[in-house]
Protein backbone atom coordinates (compact mmCIF):
# COMPACT_ATOMS: atom_id res chain seq x y z
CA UNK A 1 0.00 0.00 0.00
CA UNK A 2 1.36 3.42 -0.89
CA UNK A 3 2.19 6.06 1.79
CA UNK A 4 1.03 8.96 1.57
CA UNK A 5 2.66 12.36 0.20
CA UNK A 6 2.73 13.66 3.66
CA UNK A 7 4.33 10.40 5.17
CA UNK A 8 7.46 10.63 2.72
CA UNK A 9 10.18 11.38 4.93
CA UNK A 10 12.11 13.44 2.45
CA UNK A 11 9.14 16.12 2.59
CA UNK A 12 8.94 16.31 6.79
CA UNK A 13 12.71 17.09 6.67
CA UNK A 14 11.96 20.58 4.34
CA UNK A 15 8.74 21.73 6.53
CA UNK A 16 9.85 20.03 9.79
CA UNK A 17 10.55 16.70 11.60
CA UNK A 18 7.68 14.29 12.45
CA UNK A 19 7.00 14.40 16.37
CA UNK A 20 8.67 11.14 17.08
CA UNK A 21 11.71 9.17 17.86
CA UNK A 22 13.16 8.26 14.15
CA UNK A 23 14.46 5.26 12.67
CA UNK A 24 17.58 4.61 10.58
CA UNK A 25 15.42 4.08 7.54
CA UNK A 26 13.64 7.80 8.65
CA UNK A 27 17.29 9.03 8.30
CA UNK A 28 18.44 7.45 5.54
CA UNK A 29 14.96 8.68 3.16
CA UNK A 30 15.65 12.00 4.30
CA UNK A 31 19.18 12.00 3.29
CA UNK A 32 18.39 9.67 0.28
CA UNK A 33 21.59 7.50 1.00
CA UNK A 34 21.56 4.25 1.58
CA UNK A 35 20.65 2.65 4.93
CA UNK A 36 24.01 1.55 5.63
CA UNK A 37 25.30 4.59 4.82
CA UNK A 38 23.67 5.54 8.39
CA UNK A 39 25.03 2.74 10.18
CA UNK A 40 28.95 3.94 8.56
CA UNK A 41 28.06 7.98 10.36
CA UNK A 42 26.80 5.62 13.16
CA UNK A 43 30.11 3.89 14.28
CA UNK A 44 32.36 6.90 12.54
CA UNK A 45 30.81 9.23 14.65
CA UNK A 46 29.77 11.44 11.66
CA UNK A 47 26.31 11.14 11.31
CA UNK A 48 23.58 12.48 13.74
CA UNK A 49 23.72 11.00 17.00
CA UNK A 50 21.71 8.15 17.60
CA UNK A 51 20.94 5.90 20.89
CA UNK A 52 19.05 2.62 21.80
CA UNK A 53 16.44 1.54 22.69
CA UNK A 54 17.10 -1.94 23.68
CA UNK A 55 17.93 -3.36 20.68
CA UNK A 56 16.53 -0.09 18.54
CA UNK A 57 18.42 2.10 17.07
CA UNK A 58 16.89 5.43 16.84
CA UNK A 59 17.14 9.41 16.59
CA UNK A 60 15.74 12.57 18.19
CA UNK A 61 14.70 14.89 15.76
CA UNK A 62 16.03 17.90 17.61
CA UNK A 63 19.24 15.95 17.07
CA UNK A 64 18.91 15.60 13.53
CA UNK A 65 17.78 19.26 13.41
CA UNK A 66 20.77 20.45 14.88
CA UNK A 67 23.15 18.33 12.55
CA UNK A 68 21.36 19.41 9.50
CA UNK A 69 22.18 23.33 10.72
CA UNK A 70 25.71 22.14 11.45
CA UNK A 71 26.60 20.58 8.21
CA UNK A 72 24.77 24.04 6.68
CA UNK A 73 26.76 26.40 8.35
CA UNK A 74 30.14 23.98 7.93
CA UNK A 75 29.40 24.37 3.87
């Protein structure tokens, strides 16, 4: 079944993060890489940081929020 246009994770990260802890497929649709991709920023430390949740990995979006203005104002 298709999601819908407002579910597409690539759109929440223009007009704003969903109110919920992410997952590293979230992250990786927003950033259009590849999932593993994530996991590599993950254990380089590059990435946005993640923690667990027993065995979940997952992602605040303030976190994410204040990576993507990082990397902006690094470019």
């Amino acid at each position: 079944m298709p999601r819908p246009a407002d579910s597409d994770p690539r759109a929440t990260l223009r007009s704003g993060l969903p109110d919920r802890y992410l997952t590293p497929d979230d992250i990786a649709g927003m950033f259009g890489v590849p999932l593993e991709t994530v996991y590599q920023w993950r254990r380089k430390r590059t990435g946005p940081p993640g923690f667990r949740v027993g065995k979940h990995l997952r992602y605040d979006p303030a976190d994410v929020r204040a990576y993507v203005t990082q990397r902006k104002s690094a470019a």
